[in-house]
N, C-alpha and C. Protein backbone atom coordinates (compact mmCIF):
# COMPACT_ATOMS: atom_id res chain seq x y z
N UNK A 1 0.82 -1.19 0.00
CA UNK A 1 0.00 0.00 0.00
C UNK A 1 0.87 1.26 0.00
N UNK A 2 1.80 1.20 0.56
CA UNK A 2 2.98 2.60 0.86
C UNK A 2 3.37 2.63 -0.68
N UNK A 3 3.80 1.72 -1.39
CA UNK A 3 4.54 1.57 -2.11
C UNK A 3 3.40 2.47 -3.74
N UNK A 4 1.94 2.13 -3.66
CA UNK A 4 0.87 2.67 -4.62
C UNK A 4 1.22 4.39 -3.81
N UNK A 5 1.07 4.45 -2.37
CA UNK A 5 0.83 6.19 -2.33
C UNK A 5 1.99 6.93 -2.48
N UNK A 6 3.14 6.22 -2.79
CA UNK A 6 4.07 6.88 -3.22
C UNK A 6 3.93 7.56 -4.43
N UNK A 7 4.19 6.07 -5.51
CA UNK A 7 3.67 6.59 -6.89
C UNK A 7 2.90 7.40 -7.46
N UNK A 8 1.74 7.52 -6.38
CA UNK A 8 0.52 8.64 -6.37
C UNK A 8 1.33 9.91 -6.27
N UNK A 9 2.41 10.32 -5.41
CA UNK A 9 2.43 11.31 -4.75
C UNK A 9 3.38 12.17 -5.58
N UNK A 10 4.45 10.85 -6.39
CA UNK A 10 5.29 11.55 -7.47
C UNK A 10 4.67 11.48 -9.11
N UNK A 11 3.72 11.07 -9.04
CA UNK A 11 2.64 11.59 -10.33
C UNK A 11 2.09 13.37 -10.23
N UNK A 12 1.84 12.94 -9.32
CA UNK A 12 0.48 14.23 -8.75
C UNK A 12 1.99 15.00 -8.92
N UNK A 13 3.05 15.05 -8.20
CA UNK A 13 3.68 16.28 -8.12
C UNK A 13 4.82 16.52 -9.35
N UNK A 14 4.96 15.18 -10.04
CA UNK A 14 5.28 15.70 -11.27
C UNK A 14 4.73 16.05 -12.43
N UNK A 15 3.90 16.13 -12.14
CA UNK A 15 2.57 16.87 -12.97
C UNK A 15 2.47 18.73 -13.03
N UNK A 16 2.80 18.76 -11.00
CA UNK A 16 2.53 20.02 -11.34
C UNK A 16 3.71 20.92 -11.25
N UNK A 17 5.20 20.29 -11.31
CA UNK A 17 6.34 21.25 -11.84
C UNK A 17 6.54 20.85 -12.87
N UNK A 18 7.74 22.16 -13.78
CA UNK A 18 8.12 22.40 -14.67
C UNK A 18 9.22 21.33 -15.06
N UNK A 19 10.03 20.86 -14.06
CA UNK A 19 10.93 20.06 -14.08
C UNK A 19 11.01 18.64 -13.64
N UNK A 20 10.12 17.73 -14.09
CA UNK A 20 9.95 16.90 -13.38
C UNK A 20 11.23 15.71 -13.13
N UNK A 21 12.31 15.68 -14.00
CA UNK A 21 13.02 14.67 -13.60
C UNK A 21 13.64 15.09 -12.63
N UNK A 22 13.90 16.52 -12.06
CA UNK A 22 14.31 16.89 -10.44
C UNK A 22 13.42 16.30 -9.16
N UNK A 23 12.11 15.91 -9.46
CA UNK A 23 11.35 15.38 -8.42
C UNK A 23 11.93 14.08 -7.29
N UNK A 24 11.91 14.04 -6.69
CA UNK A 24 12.47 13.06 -5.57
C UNK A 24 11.30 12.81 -4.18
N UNK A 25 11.45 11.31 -3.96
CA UNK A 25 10.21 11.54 -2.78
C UNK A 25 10.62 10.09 -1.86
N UNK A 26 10.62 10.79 -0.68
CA UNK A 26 11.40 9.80 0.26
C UNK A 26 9.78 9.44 1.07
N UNK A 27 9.79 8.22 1.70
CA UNK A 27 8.66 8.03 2.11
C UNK A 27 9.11 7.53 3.87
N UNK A 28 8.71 7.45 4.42
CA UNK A 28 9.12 7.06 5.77
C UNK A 28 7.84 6.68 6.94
N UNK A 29 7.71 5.76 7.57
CA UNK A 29 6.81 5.50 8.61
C UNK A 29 6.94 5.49 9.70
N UNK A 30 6.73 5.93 10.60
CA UNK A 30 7.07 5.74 12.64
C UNK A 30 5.70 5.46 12.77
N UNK A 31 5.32 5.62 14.08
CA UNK A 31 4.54 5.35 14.90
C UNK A 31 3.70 6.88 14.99
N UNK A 32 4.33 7.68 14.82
CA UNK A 32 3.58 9.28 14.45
C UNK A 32 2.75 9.44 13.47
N UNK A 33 3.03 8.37 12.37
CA UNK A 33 2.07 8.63 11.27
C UNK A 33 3.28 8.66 9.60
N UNK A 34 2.62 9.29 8.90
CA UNK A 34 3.59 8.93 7.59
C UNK A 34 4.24 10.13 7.07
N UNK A 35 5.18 10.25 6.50
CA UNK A 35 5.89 11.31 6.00
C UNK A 35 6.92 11.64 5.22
N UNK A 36 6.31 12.13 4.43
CA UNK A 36 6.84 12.43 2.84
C UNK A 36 7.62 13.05 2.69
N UNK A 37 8.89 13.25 2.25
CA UNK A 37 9.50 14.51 2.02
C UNK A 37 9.97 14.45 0.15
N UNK A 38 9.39 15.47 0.10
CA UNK A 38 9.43 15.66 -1.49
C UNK A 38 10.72 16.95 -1.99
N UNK A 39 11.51 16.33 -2.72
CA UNK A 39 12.61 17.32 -3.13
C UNK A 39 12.10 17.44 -4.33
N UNK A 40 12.59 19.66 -4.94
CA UNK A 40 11.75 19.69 -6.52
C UNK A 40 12.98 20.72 -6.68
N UNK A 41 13.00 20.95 -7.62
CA UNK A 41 14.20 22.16 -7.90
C UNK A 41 13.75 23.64 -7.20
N UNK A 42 14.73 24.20 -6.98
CA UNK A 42 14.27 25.57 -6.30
C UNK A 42 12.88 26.45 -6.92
N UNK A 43 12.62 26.36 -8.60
CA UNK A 43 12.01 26.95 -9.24
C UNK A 43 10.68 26.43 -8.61
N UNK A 44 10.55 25.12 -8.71
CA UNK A 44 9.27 24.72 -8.35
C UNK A 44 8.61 24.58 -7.32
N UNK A 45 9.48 25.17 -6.01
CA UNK A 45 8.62 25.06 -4.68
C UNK A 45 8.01 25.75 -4.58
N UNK A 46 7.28 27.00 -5.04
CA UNK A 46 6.08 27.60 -4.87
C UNK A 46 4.82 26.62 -5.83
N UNK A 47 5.43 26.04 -7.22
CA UNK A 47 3.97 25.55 -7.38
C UNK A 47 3.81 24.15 -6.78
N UNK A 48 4.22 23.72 -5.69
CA UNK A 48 4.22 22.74 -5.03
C UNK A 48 3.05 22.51 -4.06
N UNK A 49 3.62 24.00 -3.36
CA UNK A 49 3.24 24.91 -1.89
C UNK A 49 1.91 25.04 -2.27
N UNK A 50 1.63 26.51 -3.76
CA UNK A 50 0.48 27.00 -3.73
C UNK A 50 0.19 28.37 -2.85
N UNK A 51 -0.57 29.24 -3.49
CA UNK A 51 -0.78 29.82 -2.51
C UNK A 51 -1.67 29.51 -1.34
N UNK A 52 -1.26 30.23 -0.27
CA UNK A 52 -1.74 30.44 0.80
C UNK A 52 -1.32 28.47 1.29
N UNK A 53 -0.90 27.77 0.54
CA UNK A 53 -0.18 26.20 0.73
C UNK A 53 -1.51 24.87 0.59
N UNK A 54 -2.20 26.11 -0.57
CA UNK A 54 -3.69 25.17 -1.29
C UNK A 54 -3.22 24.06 -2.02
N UNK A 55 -2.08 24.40 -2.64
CA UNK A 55 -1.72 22.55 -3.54
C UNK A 55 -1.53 21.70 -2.23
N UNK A 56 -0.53 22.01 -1.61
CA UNK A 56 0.32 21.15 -0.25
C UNK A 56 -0.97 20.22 0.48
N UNK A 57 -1.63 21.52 0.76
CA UNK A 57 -2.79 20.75 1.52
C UNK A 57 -3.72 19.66 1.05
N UNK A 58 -4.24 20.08 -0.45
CA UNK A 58 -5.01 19.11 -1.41
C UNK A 58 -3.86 17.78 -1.45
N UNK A 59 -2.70 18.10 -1.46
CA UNK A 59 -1.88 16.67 -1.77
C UNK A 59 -1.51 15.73 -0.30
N UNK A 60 -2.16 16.90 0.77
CA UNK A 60 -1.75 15.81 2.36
C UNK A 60 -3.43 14.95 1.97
N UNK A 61 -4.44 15.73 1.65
CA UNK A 61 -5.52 14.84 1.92
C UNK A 61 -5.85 13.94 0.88
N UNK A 62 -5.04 13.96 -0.46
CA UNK A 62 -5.23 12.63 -1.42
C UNK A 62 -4.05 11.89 -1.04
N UNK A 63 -3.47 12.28 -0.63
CA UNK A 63 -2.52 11.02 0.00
C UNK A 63 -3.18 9.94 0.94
N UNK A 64 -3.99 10.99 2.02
CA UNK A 64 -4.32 10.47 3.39
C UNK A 64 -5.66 9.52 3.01
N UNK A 65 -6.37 10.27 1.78
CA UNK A 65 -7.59 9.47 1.11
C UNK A 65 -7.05 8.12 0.16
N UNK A 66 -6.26 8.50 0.05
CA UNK A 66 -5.40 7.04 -1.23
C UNK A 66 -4.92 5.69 0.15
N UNK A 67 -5.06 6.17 0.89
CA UNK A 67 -4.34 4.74 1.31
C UNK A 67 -3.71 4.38 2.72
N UNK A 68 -3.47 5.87 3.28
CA UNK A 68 -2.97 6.01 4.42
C UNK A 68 -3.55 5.43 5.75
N UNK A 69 -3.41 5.24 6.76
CA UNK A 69 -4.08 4.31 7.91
C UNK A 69 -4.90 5.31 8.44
N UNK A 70 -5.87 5.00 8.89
CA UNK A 70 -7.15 6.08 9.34
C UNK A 70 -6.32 6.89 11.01
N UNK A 71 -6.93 7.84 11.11
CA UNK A 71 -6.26 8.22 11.97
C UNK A 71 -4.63 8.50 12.23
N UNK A 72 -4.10 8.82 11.44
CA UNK A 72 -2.63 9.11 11.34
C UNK A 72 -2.12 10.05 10.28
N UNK A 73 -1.26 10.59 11.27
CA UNK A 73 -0.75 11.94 10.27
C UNK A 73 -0.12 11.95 9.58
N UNK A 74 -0.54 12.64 8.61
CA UNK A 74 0.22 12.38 7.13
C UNK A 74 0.77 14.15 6.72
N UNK A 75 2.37 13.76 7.18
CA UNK A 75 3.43 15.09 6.92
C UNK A 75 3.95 14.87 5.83
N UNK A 76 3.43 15.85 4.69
CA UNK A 76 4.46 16.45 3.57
C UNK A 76 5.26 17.09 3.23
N UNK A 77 6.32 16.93 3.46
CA UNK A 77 7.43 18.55 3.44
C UNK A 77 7.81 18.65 2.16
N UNK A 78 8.48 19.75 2.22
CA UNK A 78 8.58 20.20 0.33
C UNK A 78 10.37 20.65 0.44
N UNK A 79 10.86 20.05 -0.49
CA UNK A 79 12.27 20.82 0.02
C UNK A 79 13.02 21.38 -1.49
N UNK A 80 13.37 22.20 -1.70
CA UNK A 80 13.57 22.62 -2.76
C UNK A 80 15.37 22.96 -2.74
């Protein structure tokens, strides 16, 4: 299942930069919940973010809707 919301997560976000073979996405699990950290080239961390961090957010809750364990937090960081 980790392994489908990954793929999800570097579709969706290479979709929405300019550069997509810079995309990178580390996935990681604890006991806190799940967490993504997505590397994009410097250019593309605002259309990542979004304003006011409207993409970021739409992409924590199709993550969290794709597959993630109910009740657990699902951290996306963006690192450019």
């Amino acid at each position: 299942m980790a392994a489908d919301t990954v793929a999800l997560m570097d579709y969706l976000v290479r979709a929405l930069v300019d550069d997509p073979d810079a995309v990178e996405i580390v996935h990681t699990t604890s006991d806190a919940g799940e967490h993504f950290e997505v590397t994009v080239a410097a250019d593309d961390v605002g259309k990542v973010i979004g304003r006011s961090g409207r993409i970021i957010k739409a992409l924590r809750t199709v993550v969290r809707a794709a597959g993630c364990s109910e009740d657990r937090r699902v951290d996306v960081e963006v690192l450019g």
